[in-house]
C-alpha atoms as a PDB file:
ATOM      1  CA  UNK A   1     -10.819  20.055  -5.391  1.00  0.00           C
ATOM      2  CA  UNK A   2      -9.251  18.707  -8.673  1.00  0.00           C
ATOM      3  CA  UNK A   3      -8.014  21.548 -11.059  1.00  0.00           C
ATOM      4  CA  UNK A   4      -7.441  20.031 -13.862  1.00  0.00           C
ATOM      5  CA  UNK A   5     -10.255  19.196 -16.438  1.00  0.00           C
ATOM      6  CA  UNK A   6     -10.046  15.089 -15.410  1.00  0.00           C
ATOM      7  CA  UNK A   7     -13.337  13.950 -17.095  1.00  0.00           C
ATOM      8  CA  UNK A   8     -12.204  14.966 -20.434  1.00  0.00           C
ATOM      9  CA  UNK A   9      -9.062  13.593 -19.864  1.00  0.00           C
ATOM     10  CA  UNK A  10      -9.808   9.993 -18.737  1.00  0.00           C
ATOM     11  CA  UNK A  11     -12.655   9.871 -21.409  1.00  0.00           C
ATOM     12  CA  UNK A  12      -9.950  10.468 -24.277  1.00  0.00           C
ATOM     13  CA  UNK A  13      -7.226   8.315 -22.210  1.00  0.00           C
ATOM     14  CA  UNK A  14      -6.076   5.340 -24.170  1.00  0.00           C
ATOM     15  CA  UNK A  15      -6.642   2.929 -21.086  1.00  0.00           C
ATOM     16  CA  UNK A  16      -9.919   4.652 -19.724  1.00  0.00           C
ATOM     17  CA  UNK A  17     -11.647   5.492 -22.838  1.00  0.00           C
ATOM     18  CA  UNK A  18     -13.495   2.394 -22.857  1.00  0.00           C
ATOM     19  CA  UNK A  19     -15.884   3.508 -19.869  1.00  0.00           C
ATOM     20  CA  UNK A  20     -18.623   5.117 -22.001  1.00  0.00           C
ATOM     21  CA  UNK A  21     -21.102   5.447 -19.087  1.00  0.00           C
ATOM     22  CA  UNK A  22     -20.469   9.568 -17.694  1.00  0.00           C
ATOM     23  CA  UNK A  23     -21.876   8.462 -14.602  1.00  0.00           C
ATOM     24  CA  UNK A  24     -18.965   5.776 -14.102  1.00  0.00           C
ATOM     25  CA  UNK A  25     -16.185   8.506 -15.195  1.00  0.00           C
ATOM     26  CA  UNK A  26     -18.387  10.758 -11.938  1.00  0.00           C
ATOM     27  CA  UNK A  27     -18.043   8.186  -9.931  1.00  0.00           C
ATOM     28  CA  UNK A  28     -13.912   7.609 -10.387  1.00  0.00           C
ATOM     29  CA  UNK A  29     -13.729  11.444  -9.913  1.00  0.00           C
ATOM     30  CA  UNK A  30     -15.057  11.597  -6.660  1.00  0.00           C
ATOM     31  CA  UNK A  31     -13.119  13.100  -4.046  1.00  0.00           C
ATOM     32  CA  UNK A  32     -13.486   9.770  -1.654  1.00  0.00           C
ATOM     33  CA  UNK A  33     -11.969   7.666  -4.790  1.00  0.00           C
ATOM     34  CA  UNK A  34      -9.179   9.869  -6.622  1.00  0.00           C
ATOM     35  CA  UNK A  35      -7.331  12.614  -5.882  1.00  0.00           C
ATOM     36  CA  UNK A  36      -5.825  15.295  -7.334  1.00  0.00           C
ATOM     37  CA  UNK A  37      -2.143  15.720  -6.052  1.00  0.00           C
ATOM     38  CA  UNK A  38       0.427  18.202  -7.060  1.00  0.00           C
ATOM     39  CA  UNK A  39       4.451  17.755  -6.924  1.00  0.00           C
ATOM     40  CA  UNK A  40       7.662  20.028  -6.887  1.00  0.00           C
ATOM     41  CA  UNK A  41      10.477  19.055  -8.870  1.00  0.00           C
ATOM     42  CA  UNK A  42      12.440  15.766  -7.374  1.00  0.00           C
ATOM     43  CA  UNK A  43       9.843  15.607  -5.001  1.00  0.00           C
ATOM     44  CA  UNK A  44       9.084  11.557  -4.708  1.00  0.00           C
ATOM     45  CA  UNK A  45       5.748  10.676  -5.936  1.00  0.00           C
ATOM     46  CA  UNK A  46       6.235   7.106  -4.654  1.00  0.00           C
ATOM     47  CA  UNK A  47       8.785   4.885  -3.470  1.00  0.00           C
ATOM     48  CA  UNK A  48      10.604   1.559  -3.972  1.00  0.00           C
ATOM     49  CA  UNK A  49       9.623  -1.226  -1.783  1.00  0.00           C
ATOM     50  CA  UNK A  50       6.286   0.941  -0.090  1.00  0.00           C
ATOM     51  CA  UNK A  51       3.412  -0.973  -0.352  1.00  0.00           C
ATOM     52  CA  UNK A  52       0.147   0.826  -2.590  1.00  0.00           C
ATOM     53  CA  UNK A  53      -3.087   0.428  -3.014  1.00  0.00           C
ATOM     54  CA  UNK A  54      -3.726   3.090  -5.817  1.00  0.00           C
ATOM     55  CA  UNK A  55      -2.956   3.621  -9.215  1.00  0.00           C
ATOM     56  CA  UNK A  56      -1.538   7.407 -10.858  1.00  0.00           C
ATOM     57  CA  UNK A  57      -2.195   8.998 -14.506  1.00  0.00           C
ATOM     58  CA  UNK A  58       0.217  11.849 -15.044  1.00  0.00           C
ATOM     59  CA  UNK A  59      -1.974  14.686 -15.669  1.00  0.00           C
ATOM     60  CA  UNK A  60       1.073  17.655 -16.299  1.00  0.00           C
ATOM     61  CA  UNK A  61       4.635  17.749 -16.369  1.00  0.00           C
ATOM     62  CA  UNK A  62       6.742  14.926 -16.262  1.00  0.00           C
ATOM     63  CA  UNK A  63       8.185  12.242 -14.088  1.00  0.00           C
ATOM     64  CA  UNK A  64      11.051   9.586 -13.587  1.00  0.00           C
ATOM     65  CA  UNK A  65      10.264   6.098 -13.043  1.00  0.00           C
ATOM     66  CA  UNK A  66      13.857   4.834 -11.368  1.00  0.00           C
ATOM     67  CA  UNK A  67      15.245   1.948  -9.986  1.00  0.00           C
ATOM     68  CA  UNK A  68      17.281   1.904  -6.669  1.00  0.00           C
ATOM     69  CA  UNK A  69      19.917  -0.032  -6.432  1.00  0.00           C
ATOM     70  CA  UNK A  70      21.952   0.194  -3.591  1.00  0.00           C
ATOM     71  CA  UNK A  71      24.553   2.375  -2.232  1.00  0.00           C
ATOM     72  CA  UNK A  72      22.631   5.454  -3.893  1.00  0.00           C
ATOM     73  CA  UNK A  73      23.010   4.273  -7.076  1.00  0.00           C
ATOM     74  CA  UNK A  74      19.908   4.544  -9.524  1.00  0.00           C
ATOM     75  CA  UNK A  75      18.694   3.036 -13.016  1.00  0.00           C
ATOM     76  CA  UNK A  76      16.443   5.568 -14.954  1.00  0.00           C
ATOM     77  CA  UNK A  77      13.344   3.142 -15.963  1.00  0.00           C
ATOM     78  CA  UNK A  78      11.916   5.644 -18.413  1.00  0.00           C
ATOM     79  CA  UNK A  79      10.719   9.261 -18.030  1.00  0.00           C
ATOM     80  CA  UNK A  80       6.850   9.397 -18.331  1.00  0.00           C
ATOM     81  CA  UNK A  81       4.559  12.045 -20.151  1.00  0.00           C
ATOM     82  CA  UNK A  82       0.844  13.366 -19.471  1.00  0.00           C
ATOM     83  CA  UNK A  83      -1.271  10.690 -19.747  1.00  0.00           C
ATOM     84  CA  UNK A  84       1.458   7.867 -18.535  1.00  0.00           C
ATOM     85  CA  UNK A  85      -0.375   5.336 -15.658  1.00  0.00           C
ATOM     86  CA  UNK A  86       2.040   4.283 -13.220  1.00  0.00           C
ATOM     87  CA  UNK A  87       1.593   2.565  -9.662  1.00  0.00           C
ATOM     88  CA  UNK A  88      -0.035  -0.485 -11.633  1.00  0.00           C
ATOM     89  CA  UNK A  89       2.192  -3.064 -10.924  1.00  0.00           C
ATOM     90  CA  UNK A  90       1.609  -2.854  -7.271  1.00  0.00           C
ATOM     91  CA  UNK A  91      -2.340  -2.778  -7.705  1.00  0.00           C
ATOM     92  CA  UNK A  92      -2.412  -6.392 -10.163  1.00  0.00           C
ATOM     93  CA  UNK A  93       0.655  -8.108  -7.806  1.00  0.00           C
ATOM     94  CA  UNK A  94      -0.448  -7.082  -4.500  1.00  0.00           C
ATOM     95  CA  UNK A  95       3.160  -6.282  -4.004  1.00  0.00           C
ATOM     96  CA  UNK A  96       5.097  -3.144  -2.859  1.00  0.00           C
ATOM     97  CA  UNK A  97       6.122  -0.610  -5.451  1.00  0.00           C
ATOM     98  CA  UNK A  98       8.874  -1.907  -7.697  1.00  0.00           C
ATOM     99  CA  UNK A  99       9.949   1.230  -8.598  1.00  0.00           C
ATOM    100  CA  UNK A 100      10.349   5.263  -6.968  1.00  0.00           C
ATOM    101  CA  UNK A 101       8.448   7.881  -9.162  1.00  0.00           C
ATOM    102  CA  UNK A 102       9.886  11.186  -9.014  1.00  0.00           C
ATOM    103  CA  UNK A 103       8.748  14.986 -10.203  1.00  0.00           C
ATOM    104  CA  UNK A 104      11.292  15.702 -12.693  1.00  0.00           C
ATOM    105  CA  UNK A 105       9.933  19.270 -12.825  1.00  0.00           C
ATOM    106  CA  UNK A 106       6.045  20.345 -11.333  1.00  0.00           C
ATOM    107  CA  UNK A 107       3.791  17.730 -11.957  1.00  0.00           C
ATOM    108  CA  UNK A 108       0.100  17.226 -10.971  1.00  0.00           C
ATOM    109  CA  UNK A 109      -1.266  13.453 -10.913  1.00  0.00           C
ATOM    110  CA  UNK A 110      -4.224  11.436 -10.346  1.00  0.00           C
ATOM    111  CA  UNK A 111      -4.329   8.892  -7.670  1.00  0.00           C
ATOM    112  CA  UNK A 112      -6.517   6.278  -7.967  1.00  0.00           C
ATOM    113  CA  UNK A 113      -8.523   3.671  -5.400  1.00  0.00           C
ATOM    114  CA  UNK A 114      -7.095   0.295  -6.385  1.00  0.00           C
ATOM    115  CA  UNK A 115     -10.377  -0.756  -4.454  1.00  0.00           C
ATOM    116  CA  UNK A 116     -12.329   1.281  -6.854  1.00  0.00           C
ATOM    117  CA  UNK A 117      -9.841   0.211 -10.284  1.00  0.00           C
ATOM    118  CA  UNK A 118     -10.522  -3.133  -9.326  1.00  0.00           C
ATOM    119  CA  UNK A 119     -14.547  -2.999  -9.248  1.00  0.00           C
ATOM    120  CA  UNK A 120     -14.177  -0.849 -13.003  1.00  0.00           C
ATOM    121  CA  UNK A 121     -11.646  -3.399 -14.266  1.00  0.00           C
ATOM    122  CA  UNK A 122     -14.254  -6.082 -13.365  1.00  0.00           C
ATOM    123  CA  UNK A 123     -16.902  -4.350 -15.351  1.00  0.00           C
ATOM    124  CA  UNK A 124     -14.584  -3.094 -17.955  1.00  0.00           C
ATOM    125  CA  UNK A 125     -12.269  -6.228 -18.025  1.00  0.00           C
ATOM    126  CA  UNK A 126     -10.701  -4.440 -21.312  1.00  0.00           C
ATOM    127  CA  UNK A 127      -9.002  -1.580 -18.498  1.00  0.00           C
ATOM    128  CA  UNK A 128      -7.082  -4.650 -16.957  1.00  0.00           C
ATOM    129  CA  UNK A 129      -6.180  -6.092 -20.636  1.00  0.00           C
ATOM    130  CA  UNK A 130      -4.787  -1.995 -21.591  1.00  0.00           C
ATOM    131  CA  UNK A 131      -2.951  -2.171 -18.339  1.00  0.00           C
ATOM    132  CA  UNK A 132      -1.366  -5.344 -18.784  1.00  0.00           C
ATOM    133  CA  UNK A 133      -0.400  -4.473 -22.824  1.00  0.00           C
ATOM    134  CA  UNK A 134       1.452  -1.390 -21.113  1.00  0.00           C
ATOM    135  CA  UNK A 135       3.330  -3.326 -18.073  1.00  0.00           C
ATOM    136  CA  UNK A 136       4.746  -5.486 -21.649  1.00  0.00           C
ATOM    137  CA  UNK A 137       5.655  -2.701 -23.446  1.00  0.00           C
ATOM    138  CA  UNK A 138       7.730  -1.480 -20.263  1.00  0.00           C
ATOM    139  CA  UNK A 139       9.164  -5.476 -19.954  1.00  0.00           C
ATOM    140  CA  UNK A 140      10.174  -4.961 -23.739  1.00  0.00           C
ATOM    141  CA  UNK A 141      11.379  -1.350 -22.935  1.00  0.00           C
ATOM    142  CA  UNK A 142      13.187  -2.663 -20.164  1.00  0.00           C
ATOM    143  CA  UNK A 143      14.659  -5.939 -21.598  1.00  0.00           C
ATOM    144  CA  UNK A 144      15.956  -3.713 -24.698  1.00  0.00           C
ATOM    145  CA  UNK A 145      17.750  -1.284 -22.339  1.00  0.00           C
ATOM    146  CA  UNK A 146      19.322  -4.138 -20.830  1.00  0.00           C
ATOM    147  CA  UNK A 147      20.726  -5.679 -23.978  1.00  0.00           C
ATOM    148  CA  UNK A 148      22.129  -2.043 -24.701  1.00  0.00           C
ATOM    149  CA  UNK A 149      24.203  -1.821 -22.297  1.00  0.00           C
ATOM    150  CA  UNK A 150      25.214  -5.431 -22.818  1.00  0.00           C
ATOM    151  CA  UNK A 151      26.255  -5.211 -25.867  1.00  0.00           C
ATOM    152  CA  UNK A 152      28.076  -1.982 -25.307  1.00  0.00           C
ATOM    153  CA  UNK A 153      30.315  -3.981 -21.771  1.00  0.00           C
ATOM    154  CA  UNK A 154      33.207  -5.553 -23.366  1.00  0.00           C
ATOM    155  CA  UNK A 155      33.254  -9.580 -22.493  1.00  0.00           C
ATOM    156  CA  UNK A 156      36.418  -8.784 -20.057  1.00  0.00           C
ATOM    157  CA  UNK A 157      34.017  -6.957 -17.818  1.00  0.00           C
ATOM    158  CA  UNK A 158      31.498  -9.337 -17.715  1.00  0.00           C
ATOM    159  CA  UNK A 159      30.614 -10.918 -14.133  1.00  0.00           C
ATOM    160  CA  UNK A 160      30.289 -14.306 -16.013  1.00  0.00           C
ATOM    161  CA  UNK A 161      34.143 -14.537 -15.853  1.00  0.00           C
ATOM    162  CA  UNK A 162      36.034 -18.011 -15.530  1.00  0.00           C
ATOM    163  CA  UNK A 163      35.296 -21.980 -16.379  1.00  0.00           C
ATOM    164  CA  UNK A 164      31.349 -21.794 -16.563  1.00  0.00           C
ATOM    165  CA  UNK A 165      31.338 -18.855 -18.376  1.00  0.00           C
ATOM    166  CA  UNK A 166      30.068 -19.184 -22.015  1.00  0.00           C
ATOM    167  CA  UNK A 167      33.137 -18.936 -24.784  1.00  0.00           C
ATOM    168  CA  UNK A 168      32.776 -16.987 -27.912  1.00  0.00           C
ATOM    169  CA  UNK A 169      34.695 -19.457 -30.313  1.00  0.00           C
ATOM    170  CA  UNK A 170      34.967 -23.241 -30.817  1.00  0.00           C
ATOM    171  CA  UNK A 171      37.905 -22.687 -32.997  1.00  0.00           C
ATOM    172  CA  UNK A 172      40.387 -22.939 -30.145  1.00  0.00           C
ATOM    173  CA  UNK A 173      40.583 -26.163 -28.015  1.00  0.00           C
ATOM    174  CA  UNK A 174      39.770 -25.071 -24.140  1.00  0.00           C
END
């Protein structure tokens, strides 16, 4: 049983508001299509490298898309809000998750059918277009974080150290 008021919320949701027909909106509802899970704090809502098949909105509370990188060493990917779609990526590859979603505090999500995403997207095509706008915002997001912390790693500390490496100045010979 889903305890949050999910109709309302999809039919206002900048992705999903495009499915006007209340009898399509049912029909995602539906117990045997989405459902309704709830999550603790740090509690992993899904993880690097498993493979998926379903698609979450963030109905409450907030989560941690991160990046896991070896040795137990992470890369925060951004922290997501009510109304965030994650799990995407997966769904449009057909590749495992390329990132771990975590409960930063208690969070309750929607799951989501791929199956079923994929029949609306193909009726709705403009779903797929949304989801695709917000998987570039998150390259942008991503490629911007990257050049932060490039620009703030002096050149010495660069791993593109010795004779290929690119020089700053032509005013000295090599």
């Amino acid at each position: 049983m889903k305890t949050l008021p999910w109709k309302e919320f999809l039919q206002k949701h900048p992705i999903l508001s495009t499915i006007g027909d209340e009898k399509r909106i049912d029909a995602l509802l539906a117990d045997e299509v989405s459902w309704e899970r709830t999550y603790a704090k740090n509690e992993i809502i899904v993880r690097q490298g498993d493979l998926g098949n379903s698609v979450f909105i963030l109905g409450s509370g907030t989560a941690e898309a991160v990046l896991e990188v070896g040795g137990g060493a992470s890369i925060s990917l951004a922290v997501m809000r009510p109304g965030e779609v994650f799990g995407e990526m997966a769904l449009l590859e057909r590749r495992a998750r390329s990132a771990t979603v975590q409960a930063r505090g208690p969070c309750t999500v929607l799951e989501l059918s791929g199956t079923d995403l994929e029949h609306l997207m193909a009726d709705y095509p403009d779903i797929e277009f949304r989801l695709l706008l917000k998987m570039s915002e998150r390259l942008r997001n991503a490629n911007e974080q990257v050049m932060a912390l490039r620009l703030r790693t002096p050149l010495e500390a660069s791993p593109m150290r010795g004779p290929s490496a690119p020089r700053l100045s032509s005013s000295s010979p090599a």
